[in-house]
C-alpha atoms as a PDB file:
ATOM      1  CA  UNK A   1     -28.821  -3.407  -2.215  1.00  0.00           C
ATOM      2  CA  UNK A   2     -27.680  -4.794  -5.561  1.00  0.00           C
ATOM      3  CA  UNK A   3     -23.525  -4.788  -5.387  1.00  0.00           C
ATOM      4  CA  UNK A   4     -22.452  -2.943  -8.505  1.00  0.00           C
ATOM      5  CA  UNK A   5     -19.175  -2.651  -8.557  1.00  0.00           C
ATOM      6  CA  UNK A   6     -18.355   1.076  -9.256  1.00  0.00           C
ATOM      7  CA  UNK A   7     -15.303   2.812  -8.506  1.00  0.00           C
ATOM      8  CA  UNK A   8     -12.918   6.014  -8.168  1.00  0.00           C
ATOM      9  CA  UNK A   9      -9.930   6.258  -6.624  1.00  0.00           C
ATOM     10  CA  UNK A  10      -8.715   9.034  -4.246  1.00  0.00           C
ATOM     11  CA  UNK A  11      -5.571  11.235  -4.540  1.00  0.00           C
ATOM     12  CA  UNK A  12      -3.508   8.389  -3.114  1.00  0.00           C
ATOM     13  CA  UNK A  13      -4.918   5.543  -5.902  1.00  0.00           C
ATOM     14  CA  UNK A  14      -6.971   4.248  -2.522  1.00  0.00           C
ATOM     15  CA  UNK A  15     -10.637   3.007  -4.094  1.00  0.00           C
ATOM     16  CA  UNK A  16     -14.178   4.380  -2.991  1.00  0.00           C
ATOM     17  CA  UNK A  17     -17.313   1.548  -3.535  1.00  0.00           C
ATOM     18  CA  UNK A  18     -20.523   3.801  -4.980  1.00  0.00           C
ATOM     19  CA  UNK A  19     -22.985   3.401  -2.311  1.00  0.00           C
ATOM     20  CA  UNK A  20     -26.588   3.939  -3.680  1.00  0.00           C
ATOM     21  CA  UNK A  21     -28.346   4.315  -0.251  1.00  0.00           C
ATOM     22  CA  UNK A  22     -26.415   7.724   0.792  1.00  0.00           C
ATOM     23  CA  UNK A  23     -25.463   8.853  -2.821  1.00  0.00           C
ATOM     24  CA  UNK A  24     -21.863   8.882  -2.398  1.00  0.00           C
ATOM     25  CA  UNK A  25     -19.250   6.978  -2.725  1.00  0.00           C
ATOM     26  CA  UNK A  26     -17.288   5.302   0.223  1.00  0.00           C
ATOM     27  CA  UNK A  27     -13.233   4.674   1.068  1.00  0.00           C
ATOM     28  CA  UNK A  28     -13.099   0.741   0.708  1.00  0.00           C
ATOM     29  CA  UNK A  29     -11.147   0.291   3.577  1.00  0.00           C
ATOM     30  CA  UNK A  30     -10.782   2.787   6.591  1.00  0.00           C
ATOM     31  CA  UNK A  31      -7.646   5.402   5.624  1.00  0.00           C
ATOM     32  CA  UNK A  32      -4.653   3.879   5.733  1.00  0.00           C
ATOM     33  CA  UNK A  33      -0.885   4.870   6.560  1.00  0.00           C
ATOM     34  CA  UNK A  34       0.607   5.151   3.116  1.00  0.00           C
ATOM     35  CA  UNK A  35      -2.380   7.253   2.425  1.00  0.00           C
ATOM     36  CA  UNK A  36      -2.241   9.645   4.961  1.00  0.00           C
ATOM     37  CA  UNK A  37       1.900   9.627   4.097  1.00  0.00           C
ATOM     38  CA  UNK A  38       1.121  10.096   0.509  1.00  0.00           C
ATOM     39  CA  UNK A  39      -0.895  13.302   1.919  1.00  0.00           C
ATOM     40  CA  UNK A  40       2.047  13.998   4.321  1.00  0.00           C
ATOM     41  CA  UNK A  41       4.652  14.156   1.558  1.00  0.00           C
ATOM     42  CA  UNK A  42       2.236  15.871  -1.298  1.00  0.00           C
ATOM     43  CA  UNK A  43       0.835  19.239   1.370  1.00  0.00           C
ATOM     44  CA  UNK A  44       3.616  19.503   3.489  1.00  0.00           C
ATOM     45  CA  UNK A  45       2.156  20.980   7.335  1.00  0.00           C
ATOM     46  CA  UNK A  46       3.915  22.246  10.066  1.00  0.00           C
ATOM     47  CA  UNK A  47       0.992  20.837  11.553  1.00  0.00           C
ATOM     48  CA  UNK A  48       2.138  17.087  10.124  1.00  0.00           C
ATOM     49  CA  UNK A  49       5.396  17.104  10.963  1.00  0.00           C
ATOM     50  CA  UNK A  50       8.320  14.072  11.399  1.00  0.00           C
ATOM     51  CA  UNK A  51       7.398  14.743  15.435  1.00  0.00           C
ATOM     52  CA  UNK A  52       3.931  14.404  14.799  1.00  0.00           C
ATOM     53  CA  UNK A  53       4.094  11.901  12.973  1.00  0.00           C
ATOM     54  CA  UNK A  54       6.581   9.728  15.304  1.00  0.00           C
ATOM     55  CA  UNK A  55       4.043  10.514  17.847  1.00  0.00           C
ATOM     56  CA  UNK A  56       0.939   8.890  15.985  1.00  0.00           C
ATOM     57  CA  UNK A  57       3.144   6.017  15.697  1.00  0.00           C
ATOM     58  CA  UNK A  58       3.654   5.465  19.142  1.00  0.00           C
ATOM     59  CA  UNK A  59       0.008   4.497  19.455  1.00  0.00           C
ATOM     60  CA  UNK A  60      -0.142   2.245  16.772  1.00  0.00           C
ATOM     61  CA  UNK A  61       2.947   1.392  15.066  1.00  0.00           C
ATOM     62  CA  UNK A  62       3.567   0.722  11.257  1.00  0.00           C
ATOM     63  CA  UNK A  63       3.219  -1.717   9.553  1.00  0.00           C
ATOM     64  CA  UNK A  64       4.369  -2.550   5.583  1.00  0.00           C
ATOM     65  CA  UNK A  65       1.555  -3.896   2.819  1.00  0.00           C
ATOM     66  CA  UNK A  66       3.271  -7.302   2.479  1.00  0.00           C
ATOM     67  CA  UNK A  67       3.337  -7.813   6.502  1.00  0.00           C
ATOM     68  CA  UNK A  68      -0.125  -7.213   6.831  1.00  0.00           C
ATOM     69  CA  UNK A  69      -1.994 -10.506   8.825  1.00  0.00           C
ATOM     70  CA  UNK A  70      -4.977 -10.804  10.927  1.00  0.00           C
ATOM     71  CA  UNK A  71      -2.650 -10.701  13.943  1.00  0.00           C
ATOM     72  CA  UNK A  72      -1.626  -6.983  12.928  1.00  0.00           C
ATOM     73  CA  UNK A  73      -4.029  -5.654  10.424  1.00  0.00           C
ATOM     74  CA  UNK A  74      -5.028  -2.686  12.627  1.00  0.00           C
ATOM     75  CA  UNK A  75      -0.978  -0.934  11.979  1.00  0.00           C
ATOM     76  CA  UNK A  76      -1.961  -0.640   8.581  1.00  0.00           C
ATOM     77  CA  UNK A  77      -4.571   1.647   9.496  1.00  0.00           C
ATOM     78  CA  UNK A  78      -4.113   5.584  10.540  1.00  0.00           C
ATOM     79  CA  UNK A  79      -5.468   5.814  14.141  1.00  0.00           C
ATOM     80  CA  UNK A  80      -4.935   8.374  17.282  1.00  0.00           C
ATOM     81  CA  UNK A  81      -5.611  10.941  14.881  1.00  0.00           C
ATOM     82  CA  UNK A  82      -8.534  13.809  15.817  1.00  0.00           C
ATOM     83  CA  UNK A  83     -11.251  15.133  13.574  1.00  0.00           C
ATOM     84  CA  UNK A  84      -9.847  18.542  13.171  1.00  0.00           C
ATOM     85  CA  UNK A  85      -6.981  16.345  11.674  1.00  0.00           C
ATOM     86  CA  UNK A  86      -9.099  13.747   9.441  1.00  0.00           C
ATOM     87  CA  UNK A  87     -10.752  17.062   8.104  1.00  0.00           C
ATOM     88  CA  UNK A  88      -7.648  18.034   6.582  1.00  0.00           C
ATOM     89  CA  UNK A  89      -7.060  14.942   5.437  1.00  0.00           C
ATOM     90  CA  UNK A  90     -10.698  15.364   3.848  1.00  0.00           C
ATOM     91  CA  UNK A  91      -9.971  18.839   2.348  1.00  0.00           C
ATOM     92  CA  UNK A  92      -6.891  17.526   0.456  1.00  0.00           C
ATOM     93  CA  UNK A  93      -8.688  15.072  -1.420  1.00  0.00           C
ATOM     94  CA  UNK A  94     -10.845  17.588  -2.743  1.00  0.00           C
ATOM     95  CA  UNK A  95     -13.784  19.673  -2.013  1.00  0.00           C
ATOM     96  CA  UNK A  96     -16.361  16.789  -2.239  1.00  0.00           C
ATOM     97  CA  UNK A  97     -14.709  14.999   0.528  1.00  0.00           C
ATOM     98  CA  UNK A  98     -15.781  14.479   3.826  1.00  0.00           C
ATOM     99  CA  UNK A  99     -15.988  12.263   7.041  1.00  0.00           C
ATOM    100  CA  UNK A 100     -19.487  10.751   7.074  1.00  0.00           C
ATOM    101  CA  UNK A 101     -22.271  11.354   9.566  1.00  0.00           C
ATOM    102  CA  UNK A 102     -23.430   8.579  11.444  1.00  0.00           C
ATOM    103  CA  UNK A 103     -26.713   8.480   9.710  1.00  0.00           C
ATOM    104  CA  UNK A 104     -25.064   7.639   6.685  1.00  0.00           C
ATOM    105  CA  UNK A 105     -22.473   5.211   7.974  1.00  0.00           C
ATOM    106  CA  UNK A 106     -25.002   3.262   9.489  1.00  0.00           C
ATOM    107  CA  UNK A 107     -27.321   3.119   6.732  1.00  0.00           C
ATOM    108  CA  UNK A 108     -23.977   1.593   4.992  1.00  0.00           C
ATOM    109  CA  UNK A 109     -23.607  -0.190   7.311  1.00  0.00           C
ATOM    110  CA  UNK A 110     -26.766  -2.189   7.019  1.00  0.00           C
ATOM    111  CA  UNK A 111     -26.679  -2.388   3.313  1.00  0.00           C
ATOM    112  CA  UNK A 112     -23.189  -3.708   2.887  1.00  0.00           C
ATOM    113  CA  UNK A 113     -23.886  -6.215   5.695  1.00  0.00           C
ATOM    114  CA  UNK A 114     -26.923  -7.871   3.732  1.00  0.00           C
ATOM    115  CA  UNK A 115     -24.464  -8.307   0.832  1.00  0.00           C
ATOM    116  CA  UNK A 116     -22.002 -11.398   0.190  1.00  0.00           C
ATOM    117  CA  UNK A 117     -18.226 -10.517   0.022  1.00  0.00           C
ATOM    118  CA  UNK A 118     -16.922 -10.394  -3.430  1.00  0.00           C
ATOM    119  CA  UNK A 119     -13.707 -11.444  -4.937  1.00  0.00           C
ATOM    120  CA  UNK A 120     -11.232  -8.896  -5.118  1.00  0.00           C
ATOM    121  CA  UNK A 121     -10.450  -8.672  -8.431  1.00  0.00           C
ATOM    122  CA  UNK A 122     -11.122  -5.077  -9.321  1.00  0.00           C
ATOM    123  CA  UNK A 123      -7.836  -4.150  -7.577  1.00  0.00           C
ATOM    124  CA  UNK A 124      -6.351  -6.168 -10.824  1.00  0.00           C
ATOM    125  CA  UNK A 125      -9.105  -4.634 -13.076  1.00  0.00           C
ATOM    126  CA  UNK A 126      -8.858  -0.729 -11.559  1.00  0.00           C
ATOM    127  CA  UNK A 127      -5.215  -0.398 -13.560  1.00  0.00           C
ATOM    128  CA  UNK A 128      -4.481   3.243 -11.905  1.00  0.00           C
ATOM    129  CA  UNK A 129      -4.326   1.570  -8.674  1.00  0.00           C
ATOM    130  CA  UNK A 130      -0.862   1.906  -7.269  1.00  0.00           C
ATOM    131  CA  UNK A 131       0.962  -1.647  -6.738  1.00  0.00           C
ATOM    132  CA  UNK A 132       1.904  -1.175  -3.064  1.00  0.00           C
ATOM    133  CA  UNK A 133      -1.433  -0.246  -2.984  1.00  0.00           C
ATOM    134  CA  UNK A 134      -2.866  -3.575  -5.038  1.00  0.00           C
ATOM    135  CA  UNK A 135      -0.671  -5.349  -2.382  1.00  0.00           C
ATOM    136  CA  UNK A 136      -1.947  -3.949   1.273  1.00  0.00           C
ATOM    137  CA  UNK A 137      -5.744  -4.404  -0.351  1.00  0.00           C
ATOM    138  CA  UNK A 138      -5.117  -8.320  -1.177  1.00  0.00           C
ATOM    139  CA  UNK A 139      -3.063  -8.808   2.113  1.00  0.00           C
ATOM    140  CA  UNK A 140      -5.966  -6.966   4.022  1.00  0.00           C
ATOM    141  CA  UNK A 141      -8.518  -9.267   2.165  1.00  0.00           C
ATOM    142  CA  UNK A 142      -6.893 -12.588   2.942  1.00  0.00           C
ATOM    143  CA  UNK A 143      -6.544 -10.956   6.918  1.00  0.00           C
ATOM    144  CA  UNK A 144     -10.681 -10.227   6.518  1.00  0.00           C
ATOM    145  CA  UNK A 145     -11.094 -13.503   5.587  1.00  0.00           C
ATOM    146  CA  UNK A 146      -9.103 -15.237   8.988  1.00  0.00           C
ATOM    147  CA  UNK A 147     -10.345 -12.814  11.588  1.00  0.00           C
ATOM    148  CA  UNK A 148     -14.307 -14.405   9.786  1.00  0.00           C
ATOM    149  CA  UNK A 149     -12.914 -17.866  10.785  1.00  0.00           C
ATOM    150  CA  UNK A 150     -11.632 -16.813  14.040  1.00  0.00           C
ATOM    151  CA  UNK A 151     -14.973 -15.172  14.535  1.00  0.00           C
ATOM    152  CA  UNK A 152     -16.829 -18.107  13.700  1.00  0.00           C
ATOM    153  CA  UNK A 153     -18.793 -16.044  10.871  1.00  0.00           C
ATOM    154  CA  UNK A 154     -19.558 -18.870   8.098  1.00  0.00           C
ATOM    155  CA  UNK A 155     -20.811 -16.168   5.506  1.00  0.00           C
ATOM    156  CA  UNK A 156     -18.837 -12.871   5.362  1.00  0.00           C
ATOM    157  CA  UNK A 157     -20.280 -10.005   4.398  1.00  0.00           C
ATOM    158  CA  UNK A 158     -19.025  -6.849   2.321  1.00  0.00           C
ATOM    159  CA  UNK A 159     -19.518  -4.909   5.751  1.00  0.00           C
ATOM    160  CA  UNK A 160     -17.038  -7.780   6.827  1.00  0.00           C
ATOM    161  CA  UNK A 161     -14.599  -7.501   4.000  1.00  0.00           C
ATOM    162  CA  UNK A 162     -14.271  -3.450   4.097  1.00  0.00           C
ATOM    163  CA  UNK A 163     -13.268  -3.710   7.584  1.00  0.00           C
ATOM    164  CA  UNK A 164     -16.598  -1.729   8.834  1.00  0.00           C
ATOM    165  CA  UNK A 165     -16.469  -4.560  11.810  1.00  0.00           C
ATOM    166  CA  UNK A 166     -13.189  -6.238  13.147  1.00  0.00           C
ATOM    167  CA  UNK A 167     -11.464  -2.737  11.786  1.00  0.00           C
ATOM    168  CA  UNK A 168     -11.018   0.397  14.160  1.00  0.00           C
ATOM    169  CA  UNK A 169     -13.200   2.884  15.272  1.00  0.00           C
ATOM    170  CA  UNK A 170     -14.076   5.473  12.710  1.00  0.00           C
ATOM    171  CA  UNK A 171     -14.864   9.420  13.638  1.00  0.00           C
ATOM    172  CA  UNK A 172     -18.452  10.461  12.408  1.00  0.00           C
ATOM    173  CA  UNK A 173     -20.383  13.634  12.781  1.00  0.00           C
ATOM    174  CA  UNK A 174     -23.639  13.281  14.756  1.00  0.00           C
ATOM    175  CA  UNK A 175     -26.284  15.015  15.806  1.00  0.00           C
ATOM    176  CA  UNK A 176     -26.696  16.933  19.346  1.00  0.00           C
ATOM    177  CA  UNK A 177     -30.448  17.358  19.539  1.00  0.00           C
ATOM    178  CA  UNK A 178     -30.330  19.240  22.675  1.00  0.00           C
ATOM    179  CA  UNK A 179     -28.296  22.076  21.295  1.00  0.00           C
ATOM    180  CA  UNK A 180     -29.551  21.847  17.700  1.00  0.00           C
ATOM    181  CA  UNK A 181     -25.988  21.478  16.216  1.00  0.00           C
ATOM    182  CA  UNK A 182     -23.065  18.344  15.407  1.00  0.00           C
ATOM    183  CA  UNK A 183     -20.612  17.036  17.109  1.00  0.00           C
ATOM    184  CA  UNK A 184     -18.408  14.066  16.774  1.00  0.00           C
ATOM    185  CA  UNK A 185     -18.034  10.522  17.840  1.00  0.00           C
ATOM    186  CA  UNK A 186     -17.053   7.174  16.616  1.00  0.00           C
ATOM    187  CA  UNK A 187     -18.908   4.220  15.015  1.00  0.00           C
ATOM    188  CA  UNK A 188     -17.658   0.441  14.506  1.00  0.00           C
ATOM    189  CA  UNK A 189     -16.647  -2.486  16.017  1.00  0.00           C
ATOM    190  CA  UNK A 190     -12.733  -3.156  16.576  1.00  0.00           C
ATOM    191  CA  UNK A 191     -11.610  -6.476  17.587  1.00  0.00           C
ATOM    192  CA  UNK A 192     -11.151  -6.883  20.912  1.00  0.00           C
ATOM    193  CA  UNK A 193      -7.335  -8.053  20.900  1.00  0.00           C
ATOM    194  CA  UNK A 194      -6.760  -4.110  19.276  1.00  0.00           C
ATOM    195  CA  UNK A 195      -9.692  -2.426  21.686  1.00  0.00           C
ATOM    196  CA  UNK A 196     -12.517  -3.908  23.851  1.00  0.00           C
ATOM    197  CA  UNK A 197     -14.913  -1.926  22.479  1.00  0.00           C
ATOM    198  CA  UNK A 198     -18.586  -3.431  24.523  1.00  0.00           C
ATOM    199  CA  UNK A 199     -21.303  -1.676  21.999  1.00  0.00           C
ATOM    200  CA  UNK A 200     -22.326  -3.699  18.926  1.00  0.00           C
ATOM    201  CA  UNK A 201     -22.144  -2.038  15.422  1.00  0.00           C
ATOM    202  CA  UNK A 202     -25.014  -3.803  15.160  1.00  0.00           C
ATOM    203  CA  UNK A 203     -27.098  -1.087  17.215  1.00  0.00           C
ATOM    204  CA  UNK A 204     -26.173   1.761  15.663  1.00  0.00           C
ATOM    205  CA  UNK A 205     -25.445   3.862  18.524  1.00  0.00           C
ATOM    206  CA  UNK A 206     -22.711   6.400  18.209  1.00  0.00           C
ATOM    207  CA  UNK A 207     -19.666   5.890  21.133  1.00  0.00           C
ATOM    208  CA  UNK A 208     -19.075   9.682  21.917  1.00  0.00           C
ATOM    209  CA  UNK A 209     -15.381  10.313  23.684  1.00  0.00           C
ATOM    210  CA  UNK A 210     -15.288  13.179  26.523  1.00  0.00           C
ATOM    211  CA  UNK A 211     -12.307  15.062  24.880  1.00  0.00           C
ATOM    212  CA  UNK A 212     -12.450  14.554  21.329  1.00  0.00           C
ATOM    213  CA  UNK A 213      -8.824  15.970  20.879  1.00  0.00           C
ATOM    214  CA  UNK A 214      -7.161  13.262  22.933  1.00  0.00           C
ATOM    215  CA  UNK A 215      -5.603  11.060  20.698  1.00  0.00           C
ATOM    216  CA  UNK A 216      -7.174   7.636  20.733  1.00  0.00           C
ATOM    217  CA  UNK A 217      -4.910   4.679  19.473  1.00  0.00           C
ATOM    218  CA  UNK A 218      -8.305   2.942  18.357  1.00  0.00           C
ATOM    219  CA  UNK A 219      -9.647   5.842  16.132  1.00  0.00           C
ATOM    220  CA  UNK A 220      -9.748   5.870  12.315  1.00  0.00           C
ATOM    221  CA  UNK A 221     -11.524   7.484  10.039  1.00  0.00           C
ATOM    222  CA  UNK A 222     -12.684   7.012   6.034  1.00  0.00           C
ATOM    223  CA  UNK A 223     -14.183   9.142   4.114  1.00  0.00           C
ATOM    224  CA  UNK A 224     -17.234   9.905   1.662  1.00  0.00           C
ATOM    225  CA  UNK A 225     -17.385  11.581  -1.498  1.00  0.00           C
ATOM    226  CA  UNK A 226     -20.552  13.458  -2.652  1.00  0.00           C
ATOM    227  CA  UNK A 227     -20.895  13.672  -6.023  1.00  0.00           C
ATOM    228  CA  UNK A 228     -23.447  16.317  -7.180  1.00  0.00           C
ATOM    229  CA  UNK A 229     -25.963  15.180  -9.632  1.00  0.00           C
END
C-alpha cells in the first residue's frame, strides 16, 4: 500500500483515511464520545436518552480531548454500545455509511500495518476540522506514540497510530457459513490494562460474544464509507 493521504470528514468534522484495498474510506480513529454526542444532540432519540447515556458511561467513563494520555485513552472512545446502536449511528452519517465486515477490516488491517506512521499534520491542513476535534486527534497521537514505547514496538505502524491495536474492540459483520447469512462480532486488540483480550489481531479471527446485546465496556465501533464509482 502506498499511504496517500486522502480525506473526508464525517458529520461530526471526525476524518476517514481512503483505503485503496476495500474501496472505501475508513474513520481514523475508532468513534469517539464527542462524536456520538454530536449525533446525540443533532437526531434527538428516545432511544439515546440522558439515562442512556449516563448508563454507557458507567462502563467507561468520559473523558475531555485535552486529558487524553496513554493511561486513559480508551474514555475517549464510545464503548458498551450494541450493533443495532452503532447502526444508527451509521445511518446518521449518511446512506453510504456502515460498520465494516471483518473481511474488510482485516484486509486494513494488514495494509495499514505494513505502513510507517505519519506525522499528523493534516489535522492542521484539513481546515473544516473542528478544534476540540484537532485537539483529542493530537492528544490521541502523542498517547499512540507512549503505549509503542510501553509496548516495546521500535517502528509504529499506521495500524498502530489509528488505534486498530492498543484501541478497543470494534463490532464487525461476519459471515455464518453454516446458515448462509451475517452476524456480528468484534475484531482488534485492546490493551490489556482496559481488557485482556488473549486472541492476536494479528490472526484475523473474529471474537464472537454469546449475547450480542449485552453491553460490553470494551466494544467500539468505526465506520466505512463506500463511495460508488
Amino acid at each position: 500500500m502506498k499511504t496517500t493521504l486522502n480525506f473526508v470528514l464525517d458529520k461530526a468534522g471526525f476524518p476517514m483515511l481512503w483505503i485503496e484495498e476495500i474501496g472505501a474510506y475508513l474513520h481514523w480513529l475508532p468513534v469517539t464520545k464527542v462524536q456520538f454526542e454530536t449525533y446525540i444532540c443533532a437526531q434527538p432519540e428516545t432511544a439515546f436518552d440522558e439515562v442512556w447515556y449516563h448508563q454507557a458511561l458507567s462502563l467507561n467513563e468520559r473523558v475531555s480531548p485535552g486529558a487524553v494520555t496513554d493511561k486513559n485513552l480508551w474514555k475517549a472512545f464510545m464503548t458498551g454500545i450494541t450493533p443495532s446502536e452503532a447502526q444508527k449511528y451509521a445511518a446518521w452519517c449518511g446512506d453510504d455509511f456502515s460498520l465494516p465486515s471483518s473481511e474488510e477490516w482485516f484486509t486494513t488491517y494488514k495494509a495499514l500495518q505494513s505502513e510507517r506512521a505519519i506525522e499528523l499534520t493534516f489535522a492542521d491542513e484539513l481546515t473544516k476540522i473542528p478544534q476540540r476535534v484537532r485537539q483529542l486527534l493530537k492528544t490521541m497521537d502523542t498517547a499512540s506514540k507512549r503505549i509503542a514505547r510501553s509496548q516495546n514496538i521500535t517502528e509504529r505502524t499506521l495500524a498502530t497510530q489509528m488505534m486498530m491495536r492498543f484501541g478497543v474492540m470494534e463490532w464487525v459483520e461476519y459471515s455464518l457459513s453454516s446458515r448462509n447469512s451475517t452476524g456480528w462480532g468484534g475484531m482488534g486488540e485492546p490493551l490489556r490494562v482496559f481488557h485482556a483480550q488473549m486472541s492476536s489481531v494479528e490472526r484475523g479471527q473474529v471474537s464472537t460474544p454469546l449475547n450480542i446485546e449485552n453491553r460490553m465496556f470494551y466494544y467500539g465501533f468505526r465506520l466505512i464509507r463506500r463511495i460508488d464509482a
